[in-house]
PDB file of N, CA and C in Angstrom:
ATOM      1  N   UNK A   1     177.883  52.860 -11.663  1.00  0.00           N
ATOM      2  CA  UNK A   1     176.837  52.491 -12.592  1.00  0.00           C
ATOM      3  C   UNK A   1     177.210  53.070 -13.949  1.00  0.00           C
ATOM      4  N   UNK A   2     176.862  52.583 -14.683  1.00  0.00           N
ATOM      5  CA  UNK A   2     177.193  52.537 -16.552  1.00  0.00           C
ATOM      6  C   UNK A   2     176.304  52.814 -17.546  1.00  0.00           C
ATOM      7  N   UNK A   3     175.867  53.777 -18.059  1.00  0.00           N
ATOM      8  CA  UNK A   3     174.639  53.767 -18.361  1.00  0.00           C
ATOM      9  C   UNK A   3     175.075  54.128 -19.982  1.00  0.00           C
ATOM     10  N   UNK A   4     174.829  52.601 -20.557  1.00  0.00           N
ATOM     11  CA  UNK A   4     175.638  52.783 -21.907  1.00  0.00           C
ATOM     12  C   UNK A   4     174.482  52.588 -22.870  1.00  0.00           C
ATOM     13  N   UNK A   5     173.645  52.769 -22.737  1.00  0.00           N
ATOM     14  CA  UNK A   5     172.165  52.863 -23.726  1.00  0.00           C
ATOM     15  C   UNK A   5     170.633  53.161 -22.957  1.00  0.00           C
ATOM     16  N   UNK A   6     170.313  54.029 -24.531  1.00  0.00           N
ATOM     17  CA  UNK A   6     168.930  54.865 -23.956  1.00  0.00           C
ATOM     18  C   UNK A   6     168.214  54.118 -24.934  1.00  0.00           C
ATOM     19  N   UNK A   7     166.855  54.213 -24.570  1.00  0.00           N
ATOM     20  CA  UNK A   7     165.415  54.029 -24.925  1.00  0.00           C
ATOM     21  C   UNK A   7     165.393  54.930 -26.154  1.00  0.00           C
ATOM     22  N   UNK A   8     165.457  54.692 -27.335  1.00  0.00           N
ATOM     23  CA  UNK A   8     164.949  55.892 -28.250  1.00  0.00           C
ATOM     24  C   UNK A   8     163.268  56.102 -28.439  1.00  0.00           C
ATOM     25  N   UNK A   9     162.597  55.057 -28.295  1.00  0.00           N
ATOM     26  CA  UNK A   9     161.283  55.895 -28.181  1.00  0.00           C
ATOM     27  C   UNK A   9     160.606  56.181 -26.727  1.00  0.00           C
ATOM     28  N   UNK A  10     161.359  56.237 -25.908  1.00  0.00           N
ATOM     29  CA  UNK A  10     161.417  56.604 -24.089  1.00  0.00           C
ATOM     30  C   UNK A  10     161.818  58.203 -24.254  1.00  0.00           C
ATOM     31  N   UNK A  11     163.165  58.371 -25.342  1.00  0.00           N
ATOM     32  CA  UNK A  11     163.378  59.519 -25.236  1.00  0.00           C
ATOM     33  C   UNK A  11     162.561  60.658 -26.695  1.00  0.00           C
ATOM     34  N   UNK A  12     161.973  60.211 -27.556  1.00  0.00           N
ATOM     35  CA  UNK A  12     161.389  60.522 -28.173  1.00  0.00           C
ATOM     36  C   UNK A  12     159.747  60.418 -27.598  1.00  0.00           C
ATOM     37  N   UNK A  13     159.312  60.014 -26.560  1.00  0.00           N
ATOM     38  CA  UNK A  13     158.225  60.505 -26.159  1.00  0.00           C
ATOM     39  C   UNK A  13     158.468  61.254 -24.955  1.00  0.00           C
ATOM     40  N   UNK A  14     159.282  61.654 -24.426  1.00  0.00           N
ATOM     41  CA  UNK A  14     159.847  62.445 -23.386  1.00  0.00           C
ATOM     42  C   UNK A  14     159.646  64.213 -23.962  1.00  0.00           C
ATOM     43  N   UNK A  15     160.868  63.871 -25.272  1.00  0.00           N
ATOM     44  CA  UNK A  15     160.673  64.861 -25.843  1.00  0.00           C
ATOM     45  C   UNK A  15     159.295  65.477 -26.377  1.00  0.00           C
ATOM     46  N   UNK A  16     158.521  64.708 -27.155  1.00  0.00           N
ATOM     47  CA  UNK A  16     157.372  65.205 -27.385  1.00  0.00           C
ATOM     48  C   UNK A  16     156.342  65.643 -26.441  1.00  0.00           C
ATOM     49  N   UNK A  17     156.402  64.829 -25.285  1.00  0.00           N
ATOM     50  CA  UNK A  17     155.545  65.611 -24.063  1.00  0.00           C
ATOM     51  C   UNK A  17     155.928  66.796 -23.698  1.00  0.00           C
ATOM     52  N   UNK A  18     157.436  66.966 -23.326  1.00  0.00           N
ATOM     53  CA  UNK A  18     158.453  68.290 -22.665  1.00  0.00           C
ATOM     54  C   UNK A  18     157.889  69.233 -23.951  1.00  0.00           C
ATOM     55  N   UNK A  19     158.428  69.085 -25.474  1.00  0.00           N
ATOM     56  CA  UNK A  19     157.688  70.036 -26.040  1.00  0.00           C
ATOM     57  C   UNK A  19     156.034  70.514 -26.677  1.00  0.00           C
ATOM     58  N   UNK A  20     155.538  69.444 -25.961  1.00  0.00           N
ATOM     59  CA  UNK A  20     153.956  69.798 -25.768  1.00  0.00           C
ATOM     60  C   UNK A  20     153.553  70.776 -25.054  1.00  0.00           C
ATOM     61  N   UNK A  21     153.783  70.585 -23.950  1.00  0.00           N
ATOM     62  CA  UNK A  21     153.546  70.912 -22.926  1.00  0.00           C
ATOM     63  C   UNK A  21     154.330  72.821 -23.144  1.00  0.00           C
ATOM     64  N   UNK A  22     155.783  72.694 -23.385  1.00  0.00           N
ATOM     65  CA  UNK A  22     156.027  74.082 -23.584  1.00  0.00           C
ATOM     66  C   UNK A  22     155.335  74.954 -24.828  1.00  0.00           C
ATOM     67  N   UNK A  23     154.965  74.253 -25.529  1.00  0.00           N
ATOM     68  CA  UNK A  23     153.837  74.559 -26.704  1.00  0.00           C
ATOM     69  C   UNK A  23     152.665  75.194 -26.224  1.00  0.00           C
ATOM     70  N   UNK A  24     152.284  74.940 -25.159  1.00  0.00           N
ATOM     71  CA  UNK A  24     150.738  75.480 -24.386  1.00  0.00           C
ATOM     72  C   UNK A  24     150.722  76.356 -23.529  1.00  0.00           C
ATOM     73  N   UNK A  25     152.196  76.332 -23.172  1.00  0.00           N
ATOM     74  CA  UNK A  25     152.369  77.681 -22.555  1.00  0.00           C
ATOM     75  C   UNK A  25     152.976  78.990 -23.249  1.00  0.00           C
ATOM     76  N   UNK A  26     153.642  78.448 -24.198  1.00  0.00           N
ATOM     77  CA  UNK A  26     153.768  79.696 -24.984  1.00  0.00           C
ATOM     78  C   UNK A  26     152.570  79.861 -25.865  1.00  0.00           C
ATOM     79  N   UNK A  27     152.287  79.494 -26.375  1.00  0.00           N
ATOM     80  CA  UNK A  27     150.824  79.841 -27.002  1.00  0.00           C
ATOM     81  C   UNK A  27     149.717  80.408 -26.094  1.00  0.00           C
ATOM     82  N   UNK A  28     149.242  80.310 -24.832  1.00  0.00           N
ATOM     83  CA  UNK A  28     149.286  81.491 -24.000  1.00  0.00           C
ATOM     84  C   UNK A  28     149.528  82.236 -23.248  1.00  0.00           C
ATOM     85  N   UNK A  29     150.467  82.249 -23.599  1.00  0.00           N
ATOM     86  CA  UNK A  29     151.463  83.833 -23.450  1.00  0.00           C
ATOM     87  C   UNK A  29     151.301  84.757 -24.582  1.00  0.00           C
ATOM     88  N   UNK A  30     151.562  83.924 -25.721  1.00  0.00           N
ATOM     89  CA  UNK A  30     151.288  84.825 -26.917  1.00  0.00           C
ATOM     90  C   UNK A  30     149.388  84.960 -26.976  1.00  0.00           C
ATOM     91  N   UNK A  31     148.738  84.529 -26.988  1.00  0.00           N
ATOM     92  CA  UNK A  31     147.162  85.010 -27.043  1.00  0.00           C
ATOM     93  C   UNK A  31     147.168  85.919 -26.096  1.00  0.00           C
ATOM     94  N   UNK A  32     147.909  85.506 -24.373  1.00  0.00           N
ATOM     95  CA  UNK A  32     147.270  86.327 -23.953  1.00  0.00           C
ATOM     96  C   UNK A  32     148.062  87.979 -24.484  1.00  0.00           C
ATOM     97  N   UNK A  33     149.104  88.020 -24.241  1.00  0.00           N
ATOM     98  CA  UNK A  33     149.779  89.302 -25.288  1.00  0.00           C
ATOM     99  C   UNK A  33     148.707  89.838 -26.159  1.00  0.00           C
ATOM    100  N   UNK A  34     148.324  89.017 -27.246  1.00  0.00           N
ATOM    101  CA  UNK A  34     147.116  89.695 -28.470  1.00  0.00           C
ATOM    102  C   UNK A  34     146.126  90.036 -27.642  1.00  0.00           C
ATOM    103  N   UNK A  35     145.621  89.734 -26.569  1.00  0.00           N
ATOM    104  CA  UNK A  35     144.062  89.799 -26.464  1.00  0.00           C
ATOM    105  C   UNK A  35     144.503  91.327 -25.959  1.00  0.00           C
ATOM    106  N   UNK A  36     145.461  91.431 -25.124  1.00  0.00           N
ATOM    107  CA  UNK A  36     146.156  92.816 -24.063  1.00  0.00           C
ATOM    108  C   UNK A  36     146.156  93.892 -25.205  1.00  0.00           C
ATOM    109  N   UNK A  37     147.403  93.416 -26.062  1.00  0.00           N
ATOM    110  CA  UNK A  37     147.341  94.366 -27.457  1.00  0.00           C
ATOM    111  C   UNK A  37     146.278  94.877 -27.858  1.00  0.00           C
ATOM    112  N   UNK A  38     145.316  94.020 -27.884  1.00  0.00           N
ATOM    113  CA  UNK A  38     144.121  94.362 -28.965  1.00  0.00           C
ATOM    114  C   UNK A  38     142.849  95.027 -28.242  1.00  0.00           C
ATOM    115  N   UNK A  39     143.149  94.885 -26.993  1.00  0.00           N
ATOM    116  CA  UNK A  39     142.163  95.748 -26.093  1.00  0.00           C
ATOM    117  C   UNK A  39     142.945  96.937 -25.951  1.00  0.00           C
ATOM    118  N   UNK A  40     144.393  97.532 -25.749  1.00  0.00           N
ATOM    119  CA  UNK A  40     144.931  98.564 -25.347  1.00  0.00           C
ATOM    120  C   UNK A  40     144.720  99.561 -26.974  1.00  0.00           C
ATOM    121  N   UNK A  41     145.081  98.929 -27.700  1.00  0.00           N
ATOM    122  CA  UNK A  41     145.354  99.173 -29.538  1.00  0.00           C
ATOM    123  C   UNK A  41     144.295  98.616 -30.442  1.00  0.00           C
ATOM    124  N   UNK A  42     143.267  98.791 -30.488  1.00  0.00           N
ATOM    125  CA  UNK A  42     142.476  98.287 -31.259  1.00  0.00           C
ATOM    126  C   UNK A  42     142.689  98.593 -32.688  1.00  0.00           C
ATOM    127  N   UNK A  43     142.840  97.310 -33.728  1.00  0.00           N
ATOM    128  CA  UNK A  43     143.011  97.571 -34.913  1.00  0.00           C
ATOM    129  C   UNK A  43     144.582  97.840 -35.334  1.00  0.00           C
ATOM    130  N   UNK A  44     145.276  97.873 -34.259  1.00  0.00           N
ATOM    131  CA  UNK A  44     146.508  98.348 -34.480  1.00  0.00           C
ATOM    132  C   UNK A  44     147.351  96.970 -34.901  1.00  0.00           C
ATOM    133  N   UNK A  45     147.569  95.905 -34.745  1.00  0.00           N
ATOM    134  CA  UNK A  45     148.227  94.800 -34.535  1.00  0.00           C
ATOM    135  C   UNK A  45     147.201  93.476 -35.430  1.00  0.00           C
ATOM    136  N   UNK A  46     147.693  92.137 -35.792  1.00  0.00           N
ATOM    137  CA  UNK A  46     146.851  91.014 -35.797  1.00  0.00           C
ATOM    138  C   UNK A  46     146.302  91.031 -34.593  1.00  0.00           C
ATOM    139  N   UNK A  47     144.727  90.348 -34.861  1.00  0.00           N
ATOM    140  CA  UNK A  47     143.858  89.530 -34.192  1.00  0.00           C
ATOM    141  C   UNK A  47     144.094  88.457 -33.545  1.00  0.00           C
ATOM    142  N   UNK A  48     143.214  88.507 -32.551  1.00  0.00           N
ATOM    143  CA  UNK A  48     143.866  87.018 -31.890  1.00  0.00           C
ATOM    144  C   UNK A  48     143.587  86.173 -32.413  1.00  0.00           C
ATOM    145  N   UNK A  49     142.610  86.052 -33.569  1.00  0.00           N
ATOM    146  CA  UNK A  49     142.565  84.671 -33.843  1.00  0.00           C
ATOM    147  C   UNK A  49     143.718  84.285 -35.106  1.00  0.00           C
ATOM    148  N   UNK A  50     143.755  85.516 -35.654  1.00  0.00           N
ATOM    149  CA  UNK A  50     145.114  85.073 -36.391  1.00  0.00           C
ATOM    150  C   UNK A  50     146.037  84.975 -35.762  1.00  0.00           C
ATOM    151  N   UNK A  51     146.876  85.437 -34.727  1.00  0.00           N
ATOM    152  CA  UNK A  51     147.618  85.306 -33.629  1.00  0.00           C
ATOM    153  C   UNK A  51     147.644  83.743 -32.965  1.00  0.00           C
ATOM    154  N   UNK A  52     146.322  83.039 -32.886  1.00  0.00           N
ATOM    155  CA  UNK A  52     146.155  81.817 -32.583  1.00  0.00           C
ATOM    156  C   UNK A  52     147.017  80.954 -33.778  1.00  0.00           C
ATOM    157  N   UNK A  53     146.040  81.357 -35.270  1.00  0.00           N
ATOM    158  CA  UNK A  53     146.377  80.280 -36.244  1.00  0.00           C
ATOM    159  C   UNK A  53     147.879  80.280 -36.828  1.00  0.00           C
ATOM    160  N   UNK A  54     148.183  81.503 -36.273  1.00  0.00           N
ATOM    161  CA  UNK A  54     149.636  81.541 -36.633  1.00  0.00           C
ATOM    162  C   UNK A  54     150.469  80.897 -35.722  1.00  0.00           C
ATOM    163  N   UNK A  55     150.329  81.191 -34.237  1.00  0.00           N
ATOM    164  CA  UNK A  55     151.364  80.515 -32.958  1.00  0.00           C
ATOM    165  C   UNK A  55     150.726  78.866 -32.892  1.00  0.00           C
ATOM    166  N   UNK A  56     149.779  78.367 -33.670  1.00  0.00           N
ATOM    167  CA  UNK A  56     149.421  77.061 -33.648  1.00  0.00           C
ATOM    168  C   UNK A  56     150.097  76.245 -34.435  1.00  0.00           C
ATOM    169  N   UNK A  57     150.254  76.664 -35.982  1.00  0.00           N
ATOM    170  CA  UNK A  57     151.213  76.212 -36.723  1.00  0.00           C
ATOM    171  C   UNK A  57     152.709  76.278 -36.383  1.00  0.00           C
ATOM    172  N   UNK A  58     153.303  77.621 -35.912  1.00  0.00           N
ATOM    173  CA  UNK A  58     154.692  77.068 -35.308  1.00  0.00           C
ATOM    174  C   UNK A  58     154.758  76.546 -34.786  1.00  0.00           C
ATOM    175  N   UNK A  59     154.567  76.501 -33.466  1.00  0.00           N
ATOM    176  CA  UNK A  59     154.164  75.403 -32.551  1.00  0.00           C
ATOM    177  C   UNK A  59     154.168  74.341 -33.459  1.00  0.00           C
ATOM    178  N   UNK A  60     153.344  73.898 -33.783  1.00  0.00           N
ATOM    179  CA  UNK A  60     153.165  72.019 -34.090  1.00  0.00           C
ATOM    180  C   UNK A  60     154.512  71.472 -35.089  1.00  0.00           C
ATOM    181  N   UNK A  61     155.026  72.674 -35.738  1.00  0.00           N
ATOM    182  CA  UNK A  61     156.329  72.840 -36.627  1.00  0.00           C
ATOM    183  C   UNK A  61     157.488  72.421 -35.196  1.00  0.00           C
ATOM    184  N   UNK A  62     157.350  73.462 -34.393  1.00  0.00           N
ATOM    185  CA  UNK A  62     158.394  73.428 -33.552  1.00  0.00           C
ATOM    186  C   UNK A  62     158.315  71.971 -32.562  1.00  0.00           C
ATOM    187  N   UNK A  63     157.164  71.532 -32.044  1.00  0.00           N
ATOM    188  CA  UNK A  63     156.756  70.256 -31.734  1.00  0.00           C
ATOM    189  C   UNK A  63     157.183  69.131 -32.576  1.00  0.00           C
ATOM    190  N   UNK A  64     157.048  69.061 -34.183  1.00  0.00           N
ATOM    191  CA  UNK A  64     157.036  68.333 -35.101  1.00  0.00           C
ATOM    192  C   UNK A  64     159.064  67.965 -35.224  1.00  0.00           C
ATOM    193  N   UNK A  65     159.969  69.192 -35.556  1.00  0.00           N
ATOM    194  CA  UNK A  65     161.196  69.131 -35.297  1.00  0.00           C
ATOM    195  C   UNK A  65     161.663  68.907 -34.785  1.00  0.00           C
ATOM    196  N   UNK A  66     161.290  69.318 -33.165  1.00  0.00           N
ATOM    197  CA  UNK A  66     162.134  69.164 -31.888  1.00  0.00           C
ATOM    198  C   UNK A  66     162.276  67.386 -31.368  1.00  0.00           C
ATOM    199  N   UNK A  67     161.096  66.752 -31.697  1.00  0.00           N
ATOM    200  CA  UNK A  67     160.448  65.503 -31.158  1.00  0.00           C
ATOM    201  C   UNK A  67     161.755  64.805 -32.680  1.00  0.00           C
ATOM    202  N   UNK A  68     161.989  64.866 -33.585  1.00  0.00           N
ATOM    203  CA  UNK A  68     162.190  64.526 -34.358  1.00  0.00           C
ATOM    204  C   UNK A  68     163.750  64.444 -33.912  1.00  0.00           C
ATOM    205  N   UNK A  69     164.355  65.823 -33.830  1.00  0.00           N
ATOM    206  CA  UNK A  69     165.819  65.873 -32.894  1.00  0.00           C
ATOM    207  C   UNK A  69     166.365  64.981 -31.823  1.00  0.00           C
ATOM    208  N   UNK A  70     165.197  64.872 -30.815  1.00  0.00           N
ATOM    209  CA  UNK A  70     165.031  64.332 -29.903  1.00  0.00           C
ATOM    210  C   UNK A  70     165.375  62.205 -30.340  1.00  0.00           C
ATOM    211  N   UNK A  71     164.616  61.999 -30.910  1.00  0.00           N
ATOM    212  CA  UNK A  71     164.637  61.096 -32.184  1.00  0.00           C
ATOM    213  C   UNK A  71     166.040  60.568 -32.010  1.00  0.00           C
ATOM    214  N   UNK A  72     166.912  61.592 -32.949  1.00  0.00           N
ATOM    215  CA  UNK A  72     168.184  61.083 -33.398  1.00  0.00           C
ATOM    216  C   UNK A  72     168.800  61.104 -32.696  1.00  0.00           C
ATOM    217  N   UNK A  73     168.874  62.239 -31.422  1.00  0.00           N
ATOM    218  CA  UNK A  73     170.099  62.104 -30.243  1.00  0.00           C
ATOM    219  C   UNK A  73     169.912  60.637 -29.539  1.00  0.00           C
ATOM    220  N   UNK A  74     168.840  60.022 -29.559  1.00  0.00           N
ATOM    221  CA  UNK A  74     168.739  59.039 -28.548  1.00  0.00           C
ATOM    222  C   UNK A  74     169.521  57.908 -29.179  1.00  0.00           C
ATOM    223  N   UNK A  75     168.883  57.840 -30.531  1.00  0.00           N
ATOM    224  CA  UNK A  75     169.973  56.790 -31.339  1.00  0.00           C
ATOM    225  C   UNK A  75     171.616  57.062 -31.787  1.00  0.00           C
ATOM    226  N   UNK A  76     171.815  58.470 -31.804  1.00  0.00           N
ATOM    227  CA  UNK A  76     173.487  58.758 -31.943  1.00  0.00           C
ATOM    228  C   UNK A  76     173.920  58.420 -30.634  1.00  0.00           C
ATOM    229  N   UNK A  77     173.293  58.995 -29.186  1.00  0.00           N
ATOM    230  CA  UNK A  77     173.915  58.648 -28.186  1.00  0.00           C
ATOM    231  C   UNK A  77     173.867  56.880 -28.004  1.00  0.00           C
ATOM    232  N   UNK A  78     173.240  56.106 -28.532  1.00  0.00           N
ATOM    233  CA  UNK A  78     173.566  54.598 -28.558  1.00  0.00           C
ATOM    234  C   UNK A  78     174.972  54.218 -29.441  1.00  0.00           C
ATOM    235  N   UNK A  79     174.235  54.973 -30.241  1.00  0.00           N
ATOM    236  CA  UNK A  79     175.775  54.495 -31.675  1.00  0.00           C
ATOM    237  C   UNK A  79     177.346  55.051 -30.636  1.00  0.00           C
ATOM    238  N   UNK A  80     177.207  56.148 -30.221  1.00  0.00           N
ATOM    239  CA  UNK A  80     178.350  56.598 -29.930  1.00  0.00           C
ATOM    240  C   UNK A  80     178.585  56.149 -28.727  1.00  0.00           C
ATOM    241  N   UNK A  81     178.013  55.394 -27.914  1.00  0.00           N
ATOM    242  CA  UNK A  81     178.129  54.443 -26.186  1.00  0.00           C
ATOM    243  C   UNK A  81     178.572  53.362 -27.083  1.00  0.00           C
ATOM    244  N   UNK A  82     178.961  52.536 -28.116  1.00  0.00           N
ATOM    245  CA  UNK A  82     179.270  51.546 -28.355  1.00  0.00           C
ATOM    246  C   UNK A  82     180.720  51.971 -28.368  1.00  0.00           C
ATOM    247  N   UNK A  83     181.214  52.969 -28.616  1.00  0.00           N
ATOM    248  CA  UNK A  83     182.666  53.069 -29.164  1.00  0.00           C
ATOM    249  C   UNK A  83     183.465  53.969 -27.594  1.00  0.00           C
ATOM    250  N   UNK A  84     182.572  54.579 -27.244  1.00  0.00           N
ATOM    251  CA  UNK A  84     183.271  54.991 -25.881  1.00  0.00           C
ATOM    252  C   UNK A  84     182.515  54.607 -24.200  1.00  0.00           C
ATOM    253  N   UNK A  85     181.444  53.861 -24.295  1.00  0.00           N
ATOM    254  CA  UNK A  85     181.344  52.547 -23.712  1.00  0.00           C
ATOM    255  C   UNK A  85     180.875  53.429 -22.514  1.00  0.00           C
ATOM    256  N   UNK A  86     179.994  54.417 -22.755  1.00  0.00           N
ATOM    257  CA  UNK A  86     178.572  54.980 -21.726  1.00  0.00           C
ATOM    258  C   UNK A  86     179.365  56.204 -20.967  1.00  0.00           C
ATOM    259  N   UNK A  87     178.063  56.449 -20.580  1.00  0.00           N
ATOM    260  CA  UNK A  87     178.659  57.474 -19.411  1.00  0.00           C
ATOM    261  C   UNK A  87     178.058  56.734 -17.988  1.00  0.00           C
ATOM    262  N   UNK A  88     179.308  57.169 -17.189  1.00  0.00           N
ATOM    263  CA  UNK A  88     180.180  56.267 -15.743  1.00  0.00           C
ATOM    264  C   UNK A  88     179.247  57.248 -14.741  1.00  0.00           C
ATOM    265  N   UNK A  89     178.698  57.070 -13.910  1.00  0.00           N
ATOM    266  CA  UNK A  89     177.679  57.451 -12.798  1.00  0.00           C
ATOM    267  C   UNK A  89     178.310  56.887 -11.398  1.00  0.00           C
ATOM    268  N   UNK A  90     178.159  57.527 -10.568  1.00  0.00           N
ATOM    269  CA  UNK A  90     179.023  57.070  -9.467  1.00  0.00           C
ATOM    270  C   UNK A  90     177.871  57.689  -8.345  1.00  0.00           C
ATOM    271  N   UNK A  91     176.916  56.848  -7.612  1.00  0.00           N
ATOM    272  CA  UNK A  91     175.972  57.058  -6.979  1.00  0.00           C
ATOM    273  C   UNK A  91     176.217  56.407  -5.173  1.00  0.00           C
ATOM    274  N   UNK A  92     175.955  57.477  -4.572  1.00  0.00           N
ATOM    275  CA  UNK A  92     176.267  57.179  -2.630  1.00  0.00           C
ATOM    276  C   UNK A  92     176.001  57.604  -2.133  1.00  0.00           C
ATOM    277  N   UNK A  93     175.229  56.911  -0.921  1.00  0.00           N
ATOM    278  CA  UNK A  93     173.981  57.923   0.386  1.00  0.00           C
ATOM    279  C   UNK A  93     175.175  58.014   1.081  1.00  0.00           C
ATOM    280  N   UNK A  94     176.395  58.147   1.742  1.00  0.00           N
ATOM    281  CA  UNK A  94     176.653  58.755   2.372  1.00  0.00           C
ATOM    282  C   UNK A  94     177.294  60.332   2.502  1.00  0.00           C
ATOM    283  N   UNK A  95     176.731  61.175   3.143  1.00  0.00           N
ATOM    284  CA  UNK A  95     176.500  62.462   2.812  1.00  0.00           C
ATOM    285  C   UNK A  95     176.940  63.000   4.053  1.00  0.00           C
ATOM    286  N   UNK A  96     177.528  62.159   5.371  1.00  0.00           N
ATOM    287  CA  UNK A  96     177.545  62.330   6.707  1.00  0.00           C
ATOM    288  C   UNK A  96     179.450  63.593   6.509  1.00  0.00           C
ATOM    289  N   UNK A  97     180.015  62.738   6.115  1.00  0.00           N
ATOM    290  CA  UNK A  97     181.043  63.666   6.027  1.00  0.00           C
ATOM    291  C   UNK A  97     182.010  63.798   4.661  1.00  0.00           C
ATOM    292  N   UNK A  98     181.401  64.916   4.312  1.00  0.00           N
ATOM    293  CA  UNK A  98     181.810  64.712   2.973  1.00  0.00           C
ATOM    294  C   UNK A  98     183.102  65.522   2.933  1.00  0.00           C
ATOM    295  N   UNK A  99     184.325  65.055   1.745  1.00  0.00           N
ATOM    296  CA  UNK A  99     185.423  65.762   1.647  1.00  0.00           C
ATOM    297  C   UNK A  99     185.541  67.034   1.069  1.00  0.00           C
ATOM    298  N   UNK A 100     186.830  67.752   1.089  1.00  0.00           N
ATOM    299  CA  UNK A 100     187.122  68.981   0.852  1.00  0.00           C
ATOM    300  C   UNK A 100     188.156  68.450  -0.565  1.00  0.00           C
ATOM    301  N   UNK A 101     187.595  69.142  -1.654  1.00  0.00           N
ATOM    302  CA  UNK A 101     188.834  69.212  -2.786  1.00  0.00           C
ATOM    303  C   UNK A 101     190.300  68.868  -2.298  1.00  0.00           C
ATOM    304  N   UNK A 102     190.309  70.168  -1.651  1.00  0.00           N
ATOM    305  CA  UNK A 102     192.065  70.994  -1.025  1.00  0.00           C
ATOM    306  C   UNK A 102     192.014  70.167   0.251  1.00  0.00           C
ATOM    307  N   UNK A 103     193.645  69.897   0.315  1.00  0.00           N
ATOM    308  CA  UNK A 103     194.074  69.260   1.509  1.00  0.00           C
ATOM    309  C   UNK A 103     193.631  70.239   2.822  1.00  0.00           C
ATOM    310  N   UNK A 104     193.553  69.154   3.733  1.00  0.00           N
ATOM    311  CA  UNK A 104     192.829  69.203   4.882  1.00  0.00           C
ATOM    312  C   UNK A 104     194.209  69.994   6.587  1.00  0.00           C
ATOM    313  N   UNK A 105     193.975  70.974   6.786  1.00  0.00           N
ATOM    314  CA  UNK A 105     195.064  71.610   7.738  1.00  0.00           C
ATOM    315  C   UNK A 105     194.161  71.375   9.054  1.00  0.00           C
ATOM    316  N   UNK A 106     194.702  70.060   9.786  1.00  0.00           N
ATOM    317  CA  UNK A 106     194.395  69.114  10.980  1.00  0.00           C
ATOM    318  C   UNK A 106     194.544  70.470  12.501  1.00  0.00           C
ATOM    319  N   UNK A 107     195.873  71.079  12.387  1.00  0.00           N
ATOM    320  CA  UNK A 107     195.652  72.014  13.473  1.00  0.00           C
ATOM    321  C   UNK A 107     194.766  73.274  13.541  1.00  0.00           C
ATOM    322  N   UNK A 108     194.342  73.905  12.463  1.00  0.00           N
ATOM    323  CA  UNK A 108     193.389  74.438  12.154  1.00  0.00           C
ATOM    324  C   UNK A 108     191.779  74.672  12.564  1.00  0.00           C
ATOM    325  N   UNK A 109     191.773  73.185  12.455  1.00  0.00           N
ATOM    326  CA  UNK A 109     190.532  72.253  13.014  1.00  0.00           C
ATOM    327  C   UNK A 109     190.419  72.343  13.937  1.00  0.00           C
ATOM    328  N   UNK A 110     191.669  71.599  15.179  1.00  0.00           N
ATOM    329  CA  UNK A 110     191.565  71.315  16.340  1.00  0.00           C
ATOM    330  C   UNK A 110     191.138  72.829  17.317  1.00  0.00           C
ATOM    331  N   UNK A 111     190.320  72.537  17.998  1.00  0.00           N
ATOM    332  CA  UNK A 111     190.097  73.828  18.941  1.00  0.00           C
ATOM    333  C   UNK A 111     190.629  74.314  19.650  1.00  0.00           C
ATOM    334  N   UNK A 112     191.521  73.360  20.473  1.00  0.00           N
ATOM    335  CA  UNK A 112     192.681  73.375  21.741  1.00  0.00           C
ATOM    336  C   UNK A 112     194.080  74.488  21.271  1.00  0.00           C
TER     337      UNK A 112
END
């Protein structure tokens, strides 16, 4: 199988979900961090809610770029499948006996 072109907005909404989604988990991780901080250290550190408005804006920065990256690889990897003509996939259920790299020593094997 030949798989000599991608979807660019298949892979540009791929991307934007994948970095959504990691967006919400680091954002709490980081709140929950502030809330820990700010109960152990009071006054010592930002607030969580600045802690929020700050990890909200990177985030949507880092969301906003990444989705954007995501973007262009899908269309360079088209441009560049025209000139070296995809990447070659080689797909097979049989799994019953599969080979060894290195040549095979037959008496070895045998039990007798």
């Amino acid at each position: 199988m030949r798989i000599s072109e991608t979807n660019p907005w298949a892979v540009t909404l791929m991307c934007f979900l994948f970095l959504g989604a990691l967006g919400v988990c680091v954002l709490g991780a980081v709140l929950a961090t502030s809330v820990i901080l700010d109960i152990v250290a009071p006054g010592q550190g930002p607030t969580p809610s600045q802690t929020l408005v700050v990890g909200t804006v990177v985030i949507a920065l880092e969301i906003l770029l990444g989705t954007a990256v995501g973007c262009l690889y899908g269309f360079m990897n088209n441009y560049t499948a025209r000139f070296s003509g995809g990447l070659e996939v080689t797909l097979t259920d049989d799994l019953d006996d599969p080979t060894s790299a290195g040549p095979r020593d037959e008496a070895a094997l045998d039990p007798q």
